[in-house]
C-alpha atoms as a PDB file:
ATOM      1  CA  UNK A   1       0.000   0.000   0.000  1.00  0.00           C
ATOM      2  CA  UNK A   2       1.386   3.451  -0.877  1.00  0.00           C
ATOM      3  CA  UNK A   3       1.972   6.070   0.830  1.00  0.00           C
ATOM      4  CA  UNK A   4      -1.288   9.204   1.252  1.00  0.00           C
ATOM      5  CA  UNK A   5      -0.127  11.916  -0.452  1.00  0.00           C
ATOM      6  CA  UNK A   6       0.200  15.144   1.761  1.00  0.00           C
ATOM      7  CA  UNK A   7       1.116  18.131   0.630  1.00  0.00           C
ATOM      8  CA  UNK A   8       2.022  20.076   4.082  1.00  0.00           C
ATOM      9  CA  UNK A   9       1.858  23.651   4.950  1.00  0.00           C
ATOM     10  CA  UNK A  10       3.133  25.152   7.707  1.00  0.00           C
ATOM     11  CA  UNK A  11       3.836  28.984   9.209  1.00  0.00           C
ATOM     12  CA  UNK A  12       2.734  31.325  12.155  1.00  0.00           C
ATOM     13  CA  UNK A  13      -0.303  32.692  12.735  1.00  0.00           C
ATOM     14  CA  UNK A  14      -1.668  35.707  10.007  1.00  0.00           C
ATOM     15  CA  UNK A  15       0.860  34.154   7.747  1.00  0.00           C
ATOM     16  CA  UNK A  16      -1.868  33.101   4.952  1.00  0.00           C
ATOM     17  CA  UNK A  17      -1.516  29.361   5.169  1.00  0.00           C
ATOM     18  CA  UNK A  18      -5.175  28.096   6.047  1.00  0.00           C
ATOM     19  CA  UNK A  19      -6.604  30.443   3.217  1.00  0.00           C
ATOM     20  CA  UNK A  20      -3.937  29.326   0.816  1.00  0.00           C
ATOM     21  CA  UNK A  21      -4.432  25.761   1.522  1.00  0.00           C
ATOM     22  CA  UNK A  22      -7.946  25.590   1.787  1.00  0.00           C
ATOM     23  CA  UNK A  23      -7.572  27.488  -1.958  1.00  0.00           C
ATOM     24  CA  UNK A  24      -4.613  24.891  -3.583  1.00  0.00           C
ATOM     25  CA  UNK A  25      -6.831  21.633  -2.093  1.00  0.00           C
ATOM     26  CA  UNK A  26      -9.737  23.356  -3.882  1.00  0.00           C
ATOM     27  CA  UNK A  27      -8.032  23.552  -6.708  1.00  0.00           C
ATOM     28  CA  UNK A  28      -6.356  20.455  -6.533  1.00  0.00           C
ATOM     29  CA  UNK A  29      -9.476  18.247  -5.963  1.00  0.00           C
ATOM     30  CA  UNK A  30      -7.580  17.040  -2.340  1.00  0.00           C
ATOM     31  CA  UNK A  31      -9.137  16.928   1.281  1.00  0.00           C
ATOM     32  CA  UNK A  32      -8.147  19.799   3.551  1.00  0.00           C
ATOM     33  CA  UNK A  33      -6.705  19.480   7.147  1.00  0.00           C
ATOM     34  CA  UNK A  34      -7.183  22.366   9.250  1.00  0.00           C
ATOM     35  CA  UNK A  35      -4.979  21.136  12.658  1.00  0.00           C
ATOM     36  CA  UNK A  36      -5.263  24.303  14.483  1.00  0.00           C
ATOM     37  CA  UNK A  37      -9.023  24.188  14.176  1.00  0.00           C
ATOM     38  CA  UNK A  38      -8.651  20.859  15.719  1.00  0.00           C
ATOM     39  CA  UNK A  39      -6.661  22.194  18.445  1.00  0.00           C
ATOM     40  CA  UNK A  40      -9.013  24.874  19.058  1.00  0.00           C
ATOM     41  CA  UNK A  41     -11.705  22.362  19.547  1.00  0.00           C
ATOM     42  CA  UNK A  42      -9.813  20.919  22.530  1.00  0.00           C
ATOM     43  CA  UNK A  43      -9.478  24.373  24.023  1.00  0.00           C
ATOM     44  CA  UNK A  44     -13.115  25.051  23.769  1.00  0.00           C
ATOM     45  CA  UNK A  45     -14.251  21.407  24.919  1.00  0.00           C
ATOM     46  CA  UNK A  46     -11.782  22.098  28.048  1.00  0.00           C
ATOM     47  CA  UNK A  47     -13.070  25.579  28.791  1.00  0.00           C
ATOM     48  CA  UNK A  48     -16.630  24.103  28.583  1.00  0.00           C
ATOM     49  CA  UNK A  49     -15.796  21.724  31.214  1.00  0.00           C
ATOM     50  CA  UNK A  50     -13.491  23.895  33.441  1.00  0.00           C
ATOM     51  CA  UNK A  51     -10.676  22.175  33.052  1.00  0.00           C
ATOM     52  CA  UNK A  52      -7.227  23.592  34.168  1.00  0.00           C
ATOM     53  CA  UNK A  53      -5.279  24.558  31.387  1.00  0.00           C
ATOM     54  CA  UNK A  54      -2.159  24.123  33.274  1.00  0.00           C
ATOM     55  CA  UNK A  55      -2.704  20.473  33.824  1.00  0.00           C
ATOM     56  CA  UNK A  56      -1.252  18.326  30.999  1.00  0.00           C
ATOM     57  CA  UNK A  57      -2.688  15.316  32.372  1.00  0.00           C
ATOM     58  CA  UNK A  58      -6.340  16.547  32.345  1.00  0.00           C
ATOM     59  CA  UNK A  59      -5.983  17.967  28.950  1.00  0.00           C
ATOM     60  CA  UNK A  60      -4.983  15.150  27.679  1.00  0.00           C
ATOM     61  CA  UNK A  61      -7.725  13.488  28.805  1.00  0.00           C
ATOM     62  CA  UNK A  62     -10.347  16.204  27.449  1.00  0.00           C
ATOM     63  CA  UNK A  63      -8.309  15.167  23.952  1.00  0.00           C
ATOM     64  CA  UNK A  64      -8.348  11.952  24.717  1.00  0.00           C
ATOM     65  CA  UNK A  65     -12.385  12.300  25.559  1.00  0.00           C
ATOM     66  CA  UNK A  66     -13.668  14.116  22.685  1.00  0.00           C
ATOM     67  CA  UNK A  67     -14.461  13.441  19.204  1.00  0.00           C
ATOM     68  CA  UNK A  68     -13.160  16.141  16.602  1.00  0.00           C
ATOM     69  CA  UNK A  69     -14.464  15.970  12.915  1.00  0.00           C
ATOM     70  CA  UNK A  70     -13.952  18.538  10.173  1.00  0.00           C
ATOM     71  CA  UNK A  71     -16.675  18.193   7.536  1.00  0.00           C
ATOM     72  CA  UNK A  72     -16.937  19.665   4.018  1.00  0.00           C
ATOM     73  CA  UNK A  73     -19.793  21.454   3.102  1.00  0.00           C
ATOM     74  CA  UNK A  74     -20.797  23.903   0.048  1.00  0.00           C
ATOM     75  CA  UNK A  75     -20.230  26.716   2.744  1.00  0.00           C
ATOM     76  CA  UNK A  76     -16.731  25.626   3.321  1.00  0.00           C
ATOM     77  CA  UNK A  77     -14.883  23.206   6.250  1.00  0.00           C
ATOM     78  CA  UNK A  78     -17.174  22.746   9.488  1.00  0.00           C
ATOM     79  CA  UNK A  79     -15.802  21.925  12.810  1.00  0.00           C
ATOM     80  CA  UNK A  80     -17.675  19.308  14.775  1.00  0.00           C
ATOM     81  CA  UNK A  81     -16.580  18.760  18.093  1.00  0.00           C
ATOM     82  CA  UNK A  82     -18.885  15.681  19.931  1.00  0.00           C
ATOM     83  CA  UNK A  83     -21.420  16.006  17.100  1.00  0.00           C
ATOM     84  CA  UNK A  84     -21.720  20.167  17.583  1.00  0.00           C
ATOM     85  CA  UNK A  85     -20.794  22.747  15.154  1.00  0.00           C
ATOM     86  CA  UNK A  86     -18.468  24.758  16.474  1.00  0.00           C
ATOM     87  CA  UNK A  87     -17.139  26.491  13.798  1.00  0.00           C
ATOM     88  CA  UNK A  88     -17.747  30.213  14.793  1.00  0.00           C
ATOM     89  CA  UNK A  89     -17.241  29.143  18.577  1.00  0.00           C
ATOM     90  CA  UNK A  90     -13.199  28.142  18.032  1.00  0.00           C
ATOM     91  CA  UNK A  91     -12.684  31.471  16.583  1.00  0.00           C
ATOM     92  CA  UNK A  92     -13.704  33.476  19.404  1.00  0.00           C
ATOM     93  CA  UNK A  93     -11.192  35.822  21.089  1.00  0.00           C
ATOM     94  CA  UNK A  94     -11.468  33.708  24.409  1.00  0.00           C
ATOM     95  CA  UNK A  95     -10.381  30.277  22.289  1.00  0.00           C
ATOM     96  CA  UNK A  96      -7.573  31.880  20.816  1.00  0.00           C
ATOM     97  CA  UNK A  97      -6.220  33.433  23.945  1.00  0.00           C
ATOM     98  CA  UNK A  98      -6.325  30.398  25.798  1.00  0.00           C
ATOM     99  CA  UNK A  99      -5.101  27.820  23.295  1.00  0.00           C
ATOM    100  CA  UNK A 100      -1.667  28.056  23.990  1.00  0.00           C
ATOM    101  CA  UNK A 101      -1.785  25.722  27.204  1.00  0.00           C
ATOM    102  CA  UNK A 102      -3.374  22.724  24.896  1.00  0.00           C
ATOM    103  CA  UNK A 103      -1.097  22.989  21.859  1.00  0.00           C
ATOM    104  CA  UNK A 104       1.976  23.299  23.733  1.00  0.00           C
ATOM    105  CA  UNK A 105       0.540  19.929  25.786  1.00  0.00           C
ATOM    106  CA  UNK A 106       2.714  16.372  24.504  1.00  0.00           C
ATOM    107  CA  UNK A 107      -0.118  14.196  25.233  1.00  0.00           C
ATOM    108  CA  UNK A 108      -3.041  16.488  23.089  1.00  0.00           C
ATOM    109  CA  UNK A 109      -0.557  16.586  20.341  1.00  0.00           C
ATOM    110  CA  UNK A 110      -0.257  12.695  20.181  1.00  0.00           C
ATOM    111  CA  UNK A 111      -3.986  12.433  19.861  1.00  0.00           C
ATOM    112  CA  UNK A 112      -4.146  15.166  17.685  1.00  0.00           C
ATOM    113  CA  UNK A 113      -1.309  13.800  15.391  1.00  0.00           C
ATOM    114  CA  UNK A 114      -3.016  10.245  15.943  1.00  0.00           C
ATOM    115  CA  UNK A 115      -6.430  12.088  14.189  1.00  0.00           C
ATOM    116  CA  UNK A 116      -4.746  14.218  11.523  1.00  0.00           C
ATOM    117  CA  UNK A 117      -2.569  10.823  10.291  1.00  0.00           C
ATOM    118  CA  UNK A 118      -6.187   9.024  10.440  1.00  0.00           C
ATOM    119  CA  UNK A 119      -7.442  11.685   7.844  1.00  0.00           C
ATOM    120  CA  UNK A 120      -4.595  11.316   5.233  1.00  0.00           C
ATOM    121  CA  UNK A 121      -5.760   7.854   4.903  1.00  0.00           C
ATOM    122  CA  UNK A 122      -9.361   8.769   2.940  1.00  0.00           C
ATOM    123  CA  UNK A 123      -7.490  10.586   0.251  1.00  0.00           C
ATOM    124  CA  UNK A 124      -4.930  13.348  -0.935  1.00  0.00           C
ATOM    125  CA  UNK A 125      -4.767  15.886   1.506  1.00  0.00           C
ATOM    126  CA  UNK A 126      -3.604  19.349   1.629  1.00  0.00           C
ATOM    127  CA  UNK A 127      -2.621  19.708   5.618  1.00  0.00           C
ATOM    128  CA  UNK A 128      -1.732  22.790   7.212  1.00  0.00           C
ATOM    129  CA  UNK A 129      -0.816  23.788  11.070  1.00  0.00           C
ATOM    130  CA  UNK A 130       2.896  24.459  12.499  1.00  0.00           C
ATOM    131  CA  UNK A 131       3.729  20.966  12.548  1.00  0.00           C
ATOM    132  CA  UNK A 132       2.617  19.664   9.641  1.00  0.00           C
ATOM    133  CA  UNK A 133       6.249  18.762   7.604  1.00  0.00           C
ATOM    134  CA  UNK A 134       8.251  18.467  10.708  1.00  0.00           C
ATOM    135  CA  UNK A 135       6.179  16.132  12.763  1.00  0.00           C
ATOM    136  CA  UNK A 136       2.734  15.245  11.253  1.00  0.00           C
ATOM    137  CA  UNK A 137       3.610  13.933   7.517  1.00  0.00           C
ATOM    138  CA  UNK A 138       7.084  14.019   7.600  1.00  0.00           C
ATOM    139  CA  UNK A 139       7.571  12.177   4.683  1.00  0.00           C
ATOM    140  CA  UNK A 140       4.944  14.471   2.728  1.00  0.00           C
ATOM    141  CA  UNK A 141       6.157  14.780  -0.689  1.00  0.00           C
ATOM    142  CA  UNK A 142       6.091  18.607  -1.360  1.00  0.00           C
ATOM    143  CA  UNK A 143       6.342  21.033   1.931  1.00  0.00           C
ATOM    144  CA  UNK A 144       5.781  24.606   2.183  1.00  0.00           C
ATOM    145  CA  UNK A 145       6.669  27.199   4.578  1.00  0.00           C
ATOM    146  CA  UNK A 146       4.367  30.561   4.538  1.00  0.00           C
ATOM    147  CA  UNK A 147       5.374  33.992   6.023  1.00  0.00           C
ATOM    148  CA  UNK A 148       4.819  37.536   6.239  1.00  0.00           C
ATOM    149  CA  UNK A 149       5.883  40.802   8.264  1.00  0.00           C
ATOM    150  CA  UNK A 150       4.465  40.721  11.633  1.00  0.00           C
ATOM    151  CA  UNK A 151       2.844  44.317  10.350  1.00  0.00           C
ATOM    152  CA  UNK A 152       1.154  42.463   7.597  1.00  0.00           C
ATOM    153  CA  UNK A 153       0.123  39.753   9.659  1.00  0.00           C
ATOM    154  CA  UNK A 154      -1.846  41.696  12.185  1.00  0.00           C
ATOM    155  CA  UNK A 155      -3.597  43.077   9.430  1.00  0.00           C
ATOM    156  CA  UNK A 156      -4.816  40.134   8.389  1.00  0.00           C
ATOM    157  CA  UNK A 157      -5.665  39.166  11.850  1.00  0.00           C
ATOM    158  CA  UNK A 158      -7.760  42.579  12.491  1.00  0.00           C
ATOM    159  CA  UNK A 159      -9.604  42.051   8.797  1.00  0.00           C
ATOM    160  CA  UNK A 160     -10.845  38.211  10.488  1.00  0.00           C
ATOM    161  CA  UNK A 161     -11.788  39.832  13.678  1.00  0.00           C
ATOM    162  CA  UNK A 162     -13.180  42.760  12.503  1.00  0.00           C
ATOM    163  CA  UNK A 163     -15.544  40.298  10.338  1.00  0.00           C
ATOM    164  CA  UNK A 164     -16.511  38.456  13.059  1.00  0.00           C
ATOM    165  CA  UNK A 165     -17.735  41.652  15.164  1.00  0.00           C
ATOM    166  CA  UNK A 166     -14.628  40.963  17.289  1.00  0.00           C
ATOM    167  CA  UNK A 167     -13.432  44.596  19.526  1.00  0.00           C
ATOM    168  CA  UNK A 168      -9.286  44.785  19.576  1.00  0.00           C
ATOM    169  CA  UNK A 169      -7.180  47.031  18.212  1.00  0.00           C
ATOM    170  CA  UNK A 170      -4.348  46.460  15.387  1.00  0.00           C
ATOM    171  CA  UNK A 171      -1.627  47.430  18.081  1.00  0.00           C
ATOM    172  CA  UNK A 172      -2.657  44.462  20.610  1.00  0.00           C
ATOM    173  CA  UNK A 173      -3.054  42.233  17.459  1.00  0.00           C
ATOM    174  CA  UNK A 174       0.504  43.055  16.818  1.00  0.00           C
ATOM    175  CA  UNK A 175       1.710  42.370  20.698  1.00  0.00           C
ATOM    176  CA  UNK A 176      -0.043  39.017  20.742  1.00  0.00           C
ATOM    177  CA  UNK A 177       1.266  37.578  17.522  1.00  0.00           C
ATOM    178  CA  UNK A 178       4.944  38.594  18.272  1.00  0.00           C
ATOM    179  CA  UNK A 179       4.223  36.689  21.912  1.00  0.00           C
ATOM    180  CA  UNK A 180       2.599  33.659  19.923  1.00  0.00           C
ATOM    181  CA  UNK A 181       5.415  33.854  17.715  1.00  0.00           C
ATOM    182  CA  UNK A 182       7.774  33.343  20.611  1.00  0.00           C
ATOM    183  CA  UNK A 183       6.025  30.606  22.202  1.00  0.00           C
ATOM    184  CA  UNK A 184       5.357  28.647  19.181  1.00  0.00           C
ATOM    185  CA  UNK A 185       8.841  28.446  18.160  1.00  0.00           C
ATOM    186  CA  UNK A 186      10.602  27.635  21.811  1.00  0.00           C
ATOM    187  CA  UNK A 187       7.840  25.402  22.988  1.00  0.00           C
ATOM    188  CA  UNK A 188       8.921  21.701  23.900  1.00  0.00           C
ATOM    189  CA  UNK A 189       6.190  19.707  22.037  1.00  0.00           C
ATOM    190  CA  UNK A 190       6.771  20.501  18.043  1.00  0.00           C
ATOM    191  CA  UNK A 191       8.069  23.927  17.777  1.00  0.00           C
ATOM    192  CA  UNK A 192       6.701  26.189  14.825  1.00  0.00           C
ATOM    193  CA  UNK A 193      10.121  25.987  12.491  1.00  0.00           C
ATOM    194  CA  UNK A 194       9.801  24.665   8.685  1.00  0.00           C
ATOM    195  CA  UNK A 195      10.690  21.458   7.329  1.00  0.00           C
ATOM    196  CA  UNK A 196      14.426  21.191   5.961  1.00  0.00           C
ATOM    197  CA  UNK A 197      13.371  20.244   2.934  1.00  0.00           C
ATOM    198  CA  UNK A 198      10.028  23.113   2.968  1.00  0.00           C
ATOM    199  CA  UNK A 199      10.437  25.722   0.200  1.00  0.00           C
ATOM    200  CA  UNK A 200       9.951  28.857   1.899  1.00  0.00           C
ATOM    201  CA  UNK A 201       7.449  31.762   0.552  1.00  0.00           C
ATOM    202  CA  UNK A 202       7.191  35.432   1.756  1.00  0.00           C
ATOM    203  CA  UNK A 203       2.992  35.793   1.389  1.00  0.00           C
ATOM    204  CA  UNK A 204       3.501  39.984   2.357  1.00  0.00           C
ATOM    205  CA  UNK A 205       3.133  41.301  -1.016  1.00  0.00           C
ATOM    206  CA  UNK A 206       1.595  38.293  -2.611  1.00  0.00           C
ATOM    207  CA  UNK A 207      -2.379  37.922  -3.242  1.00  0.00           C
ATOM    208  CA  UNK A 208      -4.296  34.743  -1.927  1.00  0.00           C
ATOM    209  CA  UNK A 209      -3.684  33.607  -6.021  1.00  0.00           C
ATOM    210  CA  UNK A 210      -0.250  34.588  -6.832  1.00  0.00           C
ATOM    211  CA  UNK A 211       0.576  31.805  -3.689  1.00  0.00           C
ATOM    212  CA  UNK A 212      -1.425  29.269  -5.148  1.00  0.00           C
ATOM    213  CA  UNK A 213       0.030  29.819  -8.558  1.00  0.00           C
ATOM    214  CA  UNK A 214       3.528  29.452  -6.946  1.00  0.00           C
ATOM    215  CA  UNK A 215       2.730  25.882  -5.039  1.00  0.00           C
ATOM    216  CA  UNK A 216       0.862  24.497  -8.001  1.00  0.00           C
ATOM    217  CA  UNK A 217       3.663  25.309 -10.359  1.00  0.00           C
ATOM    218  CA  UNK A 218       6.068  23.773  -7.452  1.00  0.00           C
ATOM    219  CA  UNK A 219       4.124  20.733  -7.290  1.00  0.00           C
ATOM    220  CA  UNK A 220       3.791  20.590 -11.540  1.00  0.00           C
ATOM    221  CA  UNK A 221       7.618  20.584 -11.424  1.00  0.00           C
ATOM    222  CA  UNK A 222       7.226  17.305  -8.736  1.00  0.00           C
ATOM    223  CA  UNK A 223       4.887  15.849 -11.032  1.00  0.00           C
ATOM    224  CA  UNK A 224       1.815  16.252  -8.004  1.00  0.00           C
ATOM    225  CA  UNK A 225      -0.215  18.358 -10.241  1.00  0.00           C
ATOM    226  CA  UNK A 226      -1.898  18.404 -13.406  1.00  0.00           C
ATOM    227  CA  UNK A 227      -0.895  20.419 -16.278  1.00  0.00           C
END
């Protein structure tokens, strides 16, 4: 039996990856993996229940406990978390602030990883997180790193919020993403760094397209796309 084919994207937060790979997997006819919307799930599922988000062992029991399915519908990817839709709830300011404690947690990362291998095996997959080439699919074919100025990336970051009705300013936008940035990259459990082997792409001046034209003609060169 052959490998799934993955194609794996990874970068920080605001950096353009989930829009760009939800966008390429479109385009591609492949499955899409959002990981930190399965990560946020955790978070909310633990918040819901009061758990401690300083205790490793009880998160990794609320990870352990909880079923996590992301489902494709005409309106795009929906989060399911026990049977619930909670895609708008995982996006809320108090998810994001407080998902640090689960994604920086070995034991929610081994289910997680454990999940996100699970889905490779129903088809090709476009997969994107901060882990993605390094731990997740290692052996994924084609990897990409995606990155921007911190400036552009709060931006971005204030645009989403702003849609959602969201109140923070561009300035504490800025502040959290250079402290996620930090985190993400020293943490213990799978720090945010790209693959060896991940071709690196600066997304600041680049439009949602002109990325997607750069990974498809990448992965036309690999032979992983169609003419």
């Amino acid at each position: 039996m052959s490998d799934p084919l993955v194609i794996a994207i990874d970068g920080p937060v605001g950096s353009g990856k989930s829009t760009v790979a939800r966008a390429l997997a479109a385009r591609l006819g492949f499955g899409y993996l959002d990981s930190g919307a399965m990560y946020r799930a955790v978070t909310l599922k633990a918040l819901r229940a009061g758990v401690d988000l300083r205790d490793p062992e009880a998160l990794t029991r609320a990870a352990r406990s909880c079923d996590i399915k992301l489902e494709a519908t005409p309106e795009g990817i929906r989060t399911r978390l026990d049977g619930e839709d909670v895609s708008r709830e995982i996006r809320s300011l108090d998810v994001t602030n407080h998902a640090f404690g689960p994604s920086q947690t070995p034991g929610v990362r081994e289910r997680m990883v454990e999940l996100q291998r699970r889905a490779a095996l129903r088809g090709p997959l476009v997969a994107e997180g901060r882990d993605m080439g390094t731990v997740v699919f290692p052996d994924s074919p084609a990897k990409f790193y995606l990155d921007a100025s911190v400036d552009e990336r709060a931006r971005r970051r204030h645009r989403d919020h702003a849609a959602r009705g969201d109140a923070i300013s561009l300035d504490e936008l800025k502040r959290q993403i250079v402290l996620r940035d930090g985190r993400d990259s020293t943490r213990d459990a799978s720090p945010l760094r790209p693959a060896d082997d991940a071709l690196r792409v600066d997304t600041s001046d680049l439009t949602v397209a002109e990325v997607v034209d750069r990974l498809v003609a990448v992965l036309r060169e690999k032979g992983l796309a169609g003419g």
